[in-house]
N, C-alpha and C. Protein backbone atom coordinates (compact mmCIF):
# COMPACT_ATOMS: atom_id res chain seq x y z
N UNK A 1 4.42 3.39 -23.16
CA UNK A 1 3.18 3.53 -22.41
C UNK A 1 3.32 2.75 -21.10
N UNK A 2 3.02 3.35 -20.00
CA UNK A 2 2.90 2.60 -19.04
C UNK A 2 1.57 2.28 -18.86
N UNK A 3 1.41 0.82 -17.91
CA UNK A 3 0.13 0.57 -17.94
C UNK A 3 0.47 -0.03 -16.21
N UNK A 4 -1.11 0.54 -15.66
CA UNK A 4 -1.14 0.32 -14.33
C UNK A 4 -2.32 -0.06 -13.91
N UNK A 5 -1.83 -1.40 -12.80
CA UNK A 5 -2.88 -2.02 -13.06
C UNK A 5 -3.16 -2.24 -11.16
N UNK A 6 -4.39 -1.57 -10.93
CA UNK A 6 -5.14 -1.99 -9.62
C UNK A 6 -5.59 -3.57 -9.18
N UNK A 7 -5.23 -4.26 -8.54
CA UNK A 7 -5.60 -5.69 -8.51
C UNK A 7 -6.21 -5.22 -6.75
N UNK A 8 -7.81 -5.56 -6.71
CA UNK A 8 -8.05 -6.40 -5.55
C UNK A 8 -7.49 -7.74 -4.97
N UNK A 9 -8.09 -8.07 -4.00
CA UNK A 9 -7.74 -9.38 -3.23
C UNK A 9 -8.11 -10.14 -3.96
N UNK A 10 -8.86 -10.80 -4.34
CA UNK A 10 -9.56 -12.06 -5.18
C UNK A 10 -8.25 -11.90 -6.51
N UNK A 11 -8.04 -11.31 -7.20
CA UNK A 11 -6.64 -11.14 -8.17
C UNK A 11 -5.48 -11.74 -7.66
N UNK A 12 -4.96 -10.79 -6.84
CA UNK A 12 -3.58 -10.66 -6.02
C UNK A 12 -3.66 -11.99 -5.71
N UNK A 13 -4.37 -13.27 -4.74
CA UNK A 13 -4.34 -14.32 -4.52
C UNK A 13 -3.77 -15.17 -5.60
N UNK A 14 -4.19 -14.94 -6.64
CA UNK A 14 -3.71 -15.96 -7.32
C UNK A 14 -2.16 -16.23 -8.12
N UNK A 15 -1.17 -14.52 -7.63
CA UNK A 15 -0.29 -14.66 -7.89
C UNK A 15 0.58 -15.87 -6.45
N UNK A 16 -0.05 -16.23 -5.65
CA UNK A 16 0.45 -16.78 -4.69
C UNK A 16 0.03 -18.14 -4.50
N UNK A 17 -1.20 -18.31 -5.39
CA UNK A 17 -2.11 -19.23 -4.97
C UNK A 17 -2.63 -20.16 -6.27
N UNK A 18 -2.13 -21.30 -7.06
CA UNK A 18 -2.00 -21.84 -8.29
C UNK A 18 -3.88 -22.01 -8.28
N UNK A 19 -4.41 -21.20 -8.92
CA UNK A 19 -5.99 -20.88 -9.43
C UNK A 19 -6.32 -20.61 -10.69
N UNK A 20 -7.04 -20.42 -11.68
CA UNK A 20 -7.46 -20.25 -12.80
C UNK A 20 -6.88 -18.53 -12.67
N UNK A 21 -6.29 -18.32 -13.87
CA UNK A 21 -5.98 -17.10 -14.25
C UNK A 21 -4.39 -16.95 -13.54
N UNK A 22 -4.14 -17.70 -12.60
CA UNK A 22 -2.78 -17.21 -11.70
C UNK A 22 -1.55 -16.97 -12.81
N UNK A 23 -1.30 -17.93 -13.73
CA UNK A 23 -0.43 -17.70 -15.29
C UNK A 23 -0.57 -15.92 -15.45
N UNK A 24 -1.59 -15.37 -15.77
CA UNK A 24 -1.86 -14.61 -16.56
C UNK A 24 -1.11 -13.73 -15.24
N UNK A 25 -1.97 -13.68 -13.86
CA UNK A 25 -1.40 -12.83 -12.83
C UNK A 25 0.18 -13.00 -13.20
N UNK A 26 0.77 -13.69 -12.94
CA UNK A 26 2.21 -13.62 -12.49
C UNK A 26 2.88 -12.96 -13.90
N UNK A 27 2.17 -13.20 -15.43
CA UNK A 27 2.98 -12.54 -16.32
C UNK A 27 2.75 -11.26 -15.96
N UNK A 28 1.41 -10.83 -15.35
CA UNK A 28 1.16 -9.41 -15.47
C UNK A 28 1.91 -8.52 -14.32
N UNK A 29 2.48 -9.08 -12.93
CA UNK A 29 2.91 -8.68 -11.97
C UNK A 29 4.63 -8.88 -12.23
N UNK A 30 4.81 -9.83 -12.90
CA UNK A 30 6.66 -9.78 -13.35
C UNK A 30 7.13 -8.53 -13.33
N UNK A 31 8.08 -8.16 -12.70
CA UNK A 31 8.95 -7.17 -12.44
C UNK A 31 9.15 -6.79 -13.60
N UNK A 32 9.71 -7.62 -14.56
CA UNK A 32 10.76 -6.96 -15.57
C UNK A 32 9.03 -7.12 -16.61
N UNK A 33 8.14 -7.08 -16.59
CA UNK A 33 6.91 -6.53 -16.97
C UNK A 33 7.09 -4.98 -17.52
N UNK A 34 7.30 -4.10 -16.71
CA UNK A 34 7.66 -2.96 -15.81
C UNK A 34 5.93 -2.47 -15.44
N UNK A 35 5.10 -3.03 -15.14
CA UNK A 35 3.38 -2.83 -15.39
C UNK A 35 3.39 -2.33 -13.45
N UNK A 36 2.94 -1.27 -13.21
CA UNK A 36 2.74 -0.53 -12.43
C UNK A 36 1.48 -1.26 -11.19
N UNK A 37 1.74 -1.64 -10.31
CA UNK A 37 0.45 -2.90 -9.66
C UNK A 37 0.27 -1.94 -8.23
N UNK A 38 -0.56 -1.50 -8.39
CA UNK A 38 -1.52 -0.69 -7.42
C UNK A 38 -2.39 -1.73 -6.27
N UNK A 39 -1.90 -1.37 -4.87
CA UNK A 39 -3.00 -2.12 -3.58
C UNK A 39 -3.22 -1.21 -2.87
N UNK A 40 -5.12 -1.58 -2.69
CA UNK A 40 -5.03 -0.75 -1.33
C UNK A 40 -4.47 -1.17 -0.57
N UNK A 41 -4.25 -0.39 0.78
CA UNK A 41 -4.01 -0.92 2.12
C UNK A 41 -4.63 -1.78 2.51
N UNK A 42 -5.91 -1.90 2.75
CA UNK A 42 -6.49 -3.20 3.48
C UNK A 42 -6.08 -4.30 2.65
N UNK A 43 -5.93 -4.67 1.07
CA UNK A 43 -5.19 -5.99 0.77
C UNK A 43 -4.14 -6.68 1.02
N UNK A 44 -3.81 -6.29 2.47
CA UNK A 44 -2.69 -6.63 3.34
C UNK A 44 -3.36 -7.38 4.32
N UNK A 45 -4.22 -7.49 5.01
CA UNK A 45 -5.57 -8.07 5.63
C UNK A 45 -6.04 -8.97 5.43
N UNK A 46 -7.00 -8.89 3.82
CA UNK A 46 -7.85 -9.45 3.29
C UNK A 46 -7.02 -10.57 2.56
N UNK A 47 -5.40 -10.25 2.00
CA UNK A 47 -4.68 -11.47 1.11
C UNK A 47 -4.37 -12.42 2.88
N UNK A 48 -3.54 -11.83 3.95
CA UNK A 48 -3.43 -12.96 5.12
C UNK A 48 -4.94 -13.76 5.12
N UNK A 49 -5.92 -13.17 5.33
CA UNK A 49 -7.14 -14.10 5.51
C UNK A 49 -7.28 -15.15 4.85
N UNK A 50 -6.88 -14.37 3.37
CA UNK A 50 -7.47 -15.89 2.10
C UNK A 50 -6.17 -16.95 2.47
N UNK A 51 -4.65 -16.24 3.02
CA UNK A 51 -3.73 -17.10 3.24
C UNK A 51 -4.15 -18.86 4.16
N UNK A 52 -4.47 -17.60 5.34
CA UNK A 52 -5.30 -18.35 6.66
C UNK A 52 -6.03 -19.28 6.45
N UNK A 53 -7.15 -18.96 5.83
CA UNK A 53 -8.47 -19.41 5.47
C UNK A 53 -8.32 -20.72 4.71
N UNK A 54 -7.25 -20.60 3.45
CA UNK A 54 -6.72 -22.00 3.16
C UNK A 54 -6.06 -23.40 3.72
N UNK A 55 -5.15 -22.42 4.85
CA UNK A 55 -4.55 -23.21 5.59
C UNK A 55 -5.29 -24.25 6.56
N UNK A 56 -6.63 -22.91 7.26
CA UNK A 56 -7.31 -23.71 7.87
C UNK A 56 -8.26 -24.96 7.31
N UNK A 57 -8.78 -24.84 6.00
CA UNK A 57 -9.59 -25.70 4.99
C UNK A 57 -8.68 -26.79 4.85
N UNK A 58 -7.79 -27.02 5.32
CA UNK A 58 -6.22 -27.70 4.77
C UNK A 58 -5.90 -28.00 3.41
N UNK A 59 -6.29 -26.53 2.40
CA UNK A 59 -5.53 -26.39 1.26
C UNK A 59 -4.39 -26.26 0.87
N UNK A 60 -3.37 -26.04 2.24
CA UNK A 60 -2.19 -25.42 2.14
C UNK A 60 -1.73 -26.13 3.80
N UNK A 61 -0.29 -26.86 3.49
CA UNK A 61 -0.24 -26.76 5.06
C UNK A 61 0.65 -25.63 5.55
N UNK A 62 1.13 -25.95 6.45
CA UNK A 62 1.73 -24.92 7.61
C UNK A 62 3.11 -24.53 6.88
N UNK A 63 3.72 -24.98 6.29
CA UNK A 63 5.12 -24.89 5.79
C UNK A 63 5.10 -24.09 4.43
N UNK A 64 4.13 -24.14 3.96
CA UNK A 64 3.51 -23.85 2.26
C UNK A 64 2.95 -22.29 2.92
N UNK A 65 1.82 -22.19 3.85
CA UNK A 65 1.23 -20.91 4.31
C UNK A 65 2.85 -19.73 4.52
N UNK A 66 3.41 -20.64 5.45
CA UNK A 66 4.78 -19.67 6.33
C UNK A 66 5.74 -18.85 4.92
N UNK A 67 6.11 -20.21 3.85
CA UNK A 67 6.41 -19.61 2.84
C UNK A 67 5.88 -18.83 1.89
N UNK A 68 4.86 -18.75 2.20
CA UNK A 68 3.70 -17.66 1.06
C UNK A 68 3.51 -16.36 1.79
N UNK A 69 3.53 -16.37 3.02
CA UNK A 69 3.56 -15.00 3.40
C UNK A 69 5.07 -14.51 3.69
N UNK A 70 5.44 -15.46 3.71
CA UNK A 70 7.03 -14.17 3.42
C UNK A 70 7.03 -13.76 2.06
N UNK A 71 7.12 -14.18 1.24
CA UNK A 71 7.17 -14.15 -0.14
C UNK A 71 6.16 -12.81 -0.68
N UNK A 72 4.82 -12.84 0.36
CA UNK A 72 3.70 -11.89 -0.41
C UNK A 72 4.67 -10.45 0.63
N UNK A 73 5.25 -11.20 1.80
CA UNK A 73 5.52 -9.86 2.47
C UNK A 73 6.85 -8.98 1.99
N UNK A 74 7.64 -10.26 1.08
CA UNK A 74 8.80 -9.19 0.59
C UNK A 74 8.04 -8.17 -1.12
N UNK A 75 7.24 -9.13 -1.73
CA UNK A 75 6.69 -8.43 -2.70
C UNK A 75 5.70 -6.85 -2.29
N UNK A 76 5.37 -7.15 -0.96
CA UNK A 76 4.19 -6.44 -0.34
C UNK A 76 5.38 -4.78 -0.59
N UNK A 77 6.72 -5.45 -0.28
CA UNK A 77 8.09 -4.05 0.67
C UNK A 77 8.43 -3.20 -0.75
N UNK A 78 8.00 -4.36 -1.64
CA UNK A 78 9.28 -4.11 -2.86
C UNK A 78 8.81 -4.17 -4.47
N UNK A 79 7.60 -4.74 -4.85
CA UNK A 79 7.02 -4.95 -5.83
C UNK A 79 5.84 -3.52 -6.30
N UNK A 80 4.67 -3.59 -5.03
CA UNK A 80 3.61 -2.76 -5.37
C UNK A 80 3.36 -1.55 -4.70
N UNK A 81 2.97 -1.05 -5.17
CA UNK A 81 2.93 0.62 -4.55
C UNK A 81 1.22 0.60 -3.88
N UNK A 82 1.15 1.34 -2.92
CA UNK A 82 0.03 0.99 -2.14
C UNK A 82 -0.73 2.09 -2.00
N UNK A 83 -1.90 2.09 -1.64
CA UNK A 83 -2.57 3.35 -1.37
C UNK A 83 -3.48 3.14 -0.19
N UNK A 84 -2.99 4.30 0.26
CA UNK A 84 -3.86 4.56 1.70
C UNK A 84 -4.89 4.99 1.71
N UNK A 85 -5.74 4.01 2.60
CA UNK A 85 -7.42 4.57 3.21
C UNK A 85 -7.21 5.59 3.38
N UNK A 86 -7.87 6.65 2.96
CA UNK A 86 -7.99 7.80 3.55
C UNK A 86 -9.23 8.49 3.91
N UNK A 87 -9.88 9.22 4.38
CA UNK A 87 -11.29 9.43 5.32
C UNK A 87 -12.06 9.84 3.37
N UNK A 88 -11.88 10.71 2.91
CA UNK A 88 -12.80 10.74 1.68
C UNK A 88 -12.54 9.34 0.95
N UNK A 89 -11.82 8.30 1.12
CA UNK A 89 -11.83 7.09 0.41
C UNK A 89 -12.91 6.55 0.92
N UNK A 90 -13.12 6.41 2.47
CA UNK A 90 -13.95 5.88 3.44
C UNK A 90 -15.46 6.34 2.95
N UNK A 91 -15.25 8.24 2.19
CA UNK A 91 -16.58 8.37 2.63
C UNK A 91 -17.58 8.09 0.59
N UNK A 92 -16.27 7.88 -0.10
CA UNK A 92 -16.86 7.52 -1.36
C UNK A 92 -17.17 6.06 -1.55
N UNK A 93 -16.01 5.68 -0.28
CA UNK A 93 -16.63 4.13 -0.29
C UNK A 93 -18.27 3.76 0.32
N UNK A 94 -18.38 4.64 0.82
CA UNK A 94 -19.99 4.35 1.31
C UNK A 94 -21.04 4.96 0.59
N UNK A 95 -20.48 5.91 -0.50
CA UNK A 95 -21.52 6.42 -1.61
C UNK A 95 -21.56 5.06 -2.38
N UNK A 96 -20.50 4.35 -2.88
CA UNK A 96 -20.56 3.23 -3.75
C UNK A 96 -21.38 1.90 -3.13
N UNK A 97 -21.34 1.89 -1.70
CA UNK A 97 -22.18 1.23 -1.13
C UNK A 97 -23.96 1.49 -1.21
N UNK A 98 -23.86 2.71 -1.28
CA UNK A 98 -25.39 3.15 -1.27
C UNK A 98 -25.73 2.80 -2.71
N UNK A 99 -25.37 3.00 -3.93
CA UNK A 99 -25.10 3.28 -4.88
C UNK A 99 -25.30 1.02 -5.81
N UNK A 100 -24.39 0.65 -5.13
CA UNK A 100 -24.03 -0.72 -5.53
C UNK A 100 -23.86 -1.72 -4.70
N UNK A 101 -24.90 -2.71 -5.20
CA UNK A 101 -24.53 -4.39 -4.19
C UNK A 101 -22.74 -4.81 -3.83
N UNK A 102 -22.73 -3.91 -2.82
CA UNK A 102 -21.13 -4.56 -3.13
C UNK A 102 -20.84 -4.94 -1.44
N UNK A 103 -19.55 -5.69 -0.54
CA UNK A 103 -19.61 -5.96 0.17
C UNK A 103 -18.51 -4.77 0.46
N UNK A 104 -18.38 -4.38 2.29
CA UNK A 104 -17.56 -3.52 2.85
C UNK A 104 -16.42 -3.15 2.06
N UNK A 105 -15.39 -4.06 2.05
CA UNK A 105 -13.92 -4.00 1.58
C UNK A 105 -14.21 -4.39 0.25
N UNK A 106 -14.99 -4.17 -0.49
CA UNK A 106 -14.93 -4.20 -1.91
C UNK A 106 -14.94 -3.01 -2.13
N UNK A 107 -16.32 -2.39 -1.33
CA UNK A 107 -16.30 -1.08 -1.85
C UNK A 107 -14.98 0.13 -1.47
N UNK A 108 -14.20 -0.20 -0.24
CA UNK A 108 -13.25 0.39 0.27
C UNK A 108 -11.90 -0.25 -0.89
N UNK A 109 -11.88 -1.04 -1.66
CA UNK A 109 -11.24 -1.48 -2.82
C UNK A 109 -11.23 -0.96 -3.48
N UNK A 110 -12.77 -0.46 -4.15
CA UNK A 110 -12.82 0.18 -5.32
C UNK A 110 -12.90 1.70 -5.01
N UNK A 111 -13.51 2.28 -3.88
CA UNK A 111 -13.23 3.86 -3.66
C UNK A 111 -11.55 3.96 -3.92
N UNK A 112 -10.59 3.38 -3.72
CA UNK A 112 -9.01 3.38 -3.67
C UNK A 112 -8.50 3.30 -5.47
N UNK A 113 -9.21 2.70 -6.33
CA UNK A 113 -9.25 2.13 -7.28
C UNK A 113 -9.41 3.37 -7.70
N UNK A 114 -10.69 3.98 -7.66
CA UNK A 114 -11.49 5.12 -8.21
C UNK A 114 -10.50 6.34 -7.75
N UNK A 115 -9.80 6.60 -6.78
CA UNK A 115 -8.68 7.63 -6.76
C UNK A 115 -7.34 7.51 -7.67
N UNK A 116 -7.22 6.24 -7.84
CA UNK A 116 -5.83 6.40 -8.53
C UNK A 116 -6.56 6.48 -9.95
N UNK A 117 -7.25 5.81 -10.38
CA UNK A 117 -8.00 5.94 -11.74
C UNK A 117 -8.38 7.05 -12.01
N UNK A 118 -9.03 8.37 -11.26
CA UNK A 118 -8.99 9.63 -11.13
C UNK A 118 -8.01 10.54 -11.76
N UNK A 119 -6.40 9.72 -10.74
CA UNK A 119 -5.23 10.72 -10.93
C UNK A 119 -4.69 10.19 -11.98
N UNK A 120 -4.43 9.30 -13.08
CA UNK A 120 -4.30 8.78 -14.13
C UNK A 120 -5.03 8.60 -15.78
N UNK A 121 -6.21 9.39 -15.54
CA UNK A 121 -7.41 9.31 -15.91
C UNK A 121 -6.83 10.30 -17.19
N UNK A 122 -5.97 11.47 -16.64
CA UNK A 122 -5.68 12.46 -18.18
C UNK A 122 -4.34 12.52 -19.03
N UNK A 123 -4.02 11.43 -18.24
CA UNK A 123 -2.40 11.01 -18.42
C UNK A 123 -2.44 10.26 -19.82
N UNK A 124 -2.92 10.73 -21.17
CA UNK A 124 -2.47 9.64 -22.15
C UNK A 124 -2.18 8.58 -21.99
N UNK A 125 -0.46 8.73 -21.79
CA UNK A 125 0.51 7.87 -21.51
C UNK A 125 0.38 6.54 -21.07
N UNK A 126 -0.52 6.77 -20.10
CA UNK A 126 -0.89 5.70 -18.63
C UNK A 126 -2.24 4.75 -19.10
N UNK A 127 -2.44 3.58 -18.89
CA UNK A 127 -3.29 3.12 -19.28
C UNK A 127 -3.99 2.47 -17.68
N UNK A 128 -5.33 2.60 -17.13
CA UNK A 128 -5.25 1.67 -16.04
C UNK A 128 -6.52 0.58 -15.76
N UNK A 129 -6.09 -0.31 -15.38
CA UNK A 129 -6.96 -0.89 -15.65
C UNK A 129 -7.10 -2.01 -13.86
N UNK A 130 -8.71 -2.00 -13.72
CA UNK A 130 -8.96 -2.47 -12.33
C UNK A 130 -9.24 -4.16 -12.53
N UNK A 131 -8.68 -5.02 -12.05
CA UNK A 131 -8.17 -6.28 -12.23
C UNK A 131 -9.02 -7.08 -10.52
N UNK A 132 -10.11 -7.57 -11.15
CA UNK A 132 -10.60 -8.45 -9.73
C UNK A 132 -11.09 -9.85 -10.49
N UNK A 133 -11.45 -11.29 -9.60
CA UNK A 133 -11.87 -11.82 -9.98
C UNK A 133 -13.58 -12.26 -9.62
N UNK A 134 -13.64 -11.13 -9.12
CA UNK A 134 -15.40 -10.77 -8.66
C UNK A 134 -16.13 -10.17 -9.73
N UNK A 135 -17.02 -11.12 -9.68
CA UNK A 135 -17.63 -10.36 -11.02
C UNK A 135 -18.84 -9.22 -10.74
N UNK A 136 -19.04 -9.19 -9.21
CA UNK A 136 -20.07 -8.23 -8.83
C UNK A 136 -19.16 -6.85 -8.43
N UNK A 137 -17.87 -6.89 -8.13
CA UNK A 137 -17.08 -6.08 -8.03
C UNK A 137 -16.59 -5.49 -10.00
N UNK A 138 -16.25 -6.48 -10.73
CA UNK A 138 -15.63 -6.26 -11.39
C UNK A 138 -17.00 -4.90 -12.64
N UNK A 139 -17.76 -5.86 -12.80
CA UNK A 139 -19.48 -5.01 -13.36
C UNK A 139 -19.36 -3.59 -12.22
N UNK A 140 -19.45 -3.72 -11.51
CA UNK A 140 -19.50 -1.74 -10.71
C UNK A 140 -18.56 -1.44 -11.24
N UNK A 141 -17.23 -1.50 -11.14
CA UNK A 141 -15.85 -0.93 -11.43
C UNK A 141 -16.46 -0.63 -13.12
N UNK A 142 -16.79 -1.10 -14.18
CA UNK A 142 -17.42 -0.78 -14.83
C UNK A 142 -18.25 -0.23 -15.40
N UNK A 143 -18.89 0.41 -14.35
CA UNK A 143 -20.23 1.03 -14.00
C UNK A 143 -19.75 2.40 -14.11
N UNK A 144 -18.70 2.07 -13.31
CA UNK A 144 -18.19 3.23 -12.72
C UNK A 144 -16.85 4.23 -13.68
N UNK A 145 -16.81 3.19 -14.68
CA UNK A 145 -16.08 4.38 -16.11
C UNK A 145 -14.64 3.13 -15.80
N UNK A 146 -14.32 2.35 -15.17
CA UNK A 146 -12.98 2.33 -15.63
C UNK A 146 -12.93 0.93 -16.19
N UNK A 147 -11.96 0.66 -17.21
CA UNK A 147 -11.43 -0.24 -17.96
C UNK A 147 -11.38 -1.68 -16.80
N UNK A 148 -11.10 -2.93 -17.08
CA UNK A 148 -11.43 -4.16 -16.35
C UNK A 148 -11.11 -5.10 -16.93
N UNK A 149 -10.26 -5.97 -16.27
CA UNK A 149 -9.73 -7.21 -16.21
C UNK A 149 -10.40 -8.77 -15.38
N UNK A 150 -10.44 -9.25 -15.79
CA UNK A 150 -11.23 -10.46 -14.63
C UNK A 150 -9.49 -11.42 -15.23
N UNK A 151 -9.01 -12.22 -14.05
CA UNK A 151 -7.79 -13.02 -14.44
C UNK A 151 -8.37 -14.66 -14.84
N UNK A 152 -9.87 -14.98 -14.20
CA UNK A 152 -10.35 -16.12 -14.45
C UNK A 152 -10.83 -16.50 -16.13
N UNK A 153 -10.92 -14.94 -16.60
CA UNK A 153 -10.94 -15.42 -18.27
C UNK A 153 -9.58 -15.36 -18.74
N UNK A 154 -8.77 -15.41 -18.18
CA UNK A 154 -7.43 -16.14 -18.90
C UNK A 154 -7.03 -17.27 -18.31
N UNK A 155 -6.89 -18.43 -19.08
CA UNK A 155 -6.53 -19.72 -18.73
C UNK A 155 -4.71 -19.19 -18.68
């Protein structure tokens, strides 16, 4: 069985970023896993920001940031398979907006989520499951029919 697993930004961080649940991330993203790790495009964006954003808080200094984004950028080339915004992603992302308290790029998260979960959806085989550590994201994704992971309930 393969199992494939969508991680938003709030997830993905913590394979980079030593946080509650990051253990569980990194068993679940291990290569030799063989577990299928789905990003949208914009979590190329949104993971530099949280990079940034630490650095600037001075959670991380300058030498620790430089090495974390190479590291997310060779995993970015070579680890996860990505999916592109595409204009009906854009325009289901704004039904889910109308629809659910959610913020911009959550909902452009989960419209991306909701396509691959779509194309996987009759596949037996395939198991998938949408992996955030938002819990207002993670409850819609739920809402919304698909299976769910939060990484903060695994120590």
């Amino acid at each position: 069985m393969v199992n494939v697993y969508f991680l938003d930004t709030s997830a993905l961080v913590k394979k980079y970023m030593s946080e509650t649940g990051s253990t569980w991330i990194e068993t679940l993203t291990d290569a030799e896993s063989e577990n299928r790790i789905v990003l949208a495009r914009v979590t190329w964006v949104e993971t530099l920001s949280a990079f940034t954003r630490l650095h600037r808080e001075s959670k991380v200094d300058l030498n620790m940031l430089m090495q974390t984004i190479e590291l997310f950028k060779l995993d970015w080339d070579s680890q996860f398979q990505i999916v592109e915004v595409e204009k009906h992603d854009c325009a289901k992302a704004g039904e889910l907006l109308i629809k659910h308290p959610l913020r911009a790029y959550d909902s452009i998260q989960l419209a991306c989520a909701h396509k691959i979960y779509s194309a996987f959806a009759h596949i037996a085989s395939q198991t998938f499951t949408f992996v955030s550590a938002d819990d207002r994201l993670i409850n819609t994704a739920q809402t919304e029919g698909m299976q769910i992971e939060n990484p903060n309930n695994h120590q």
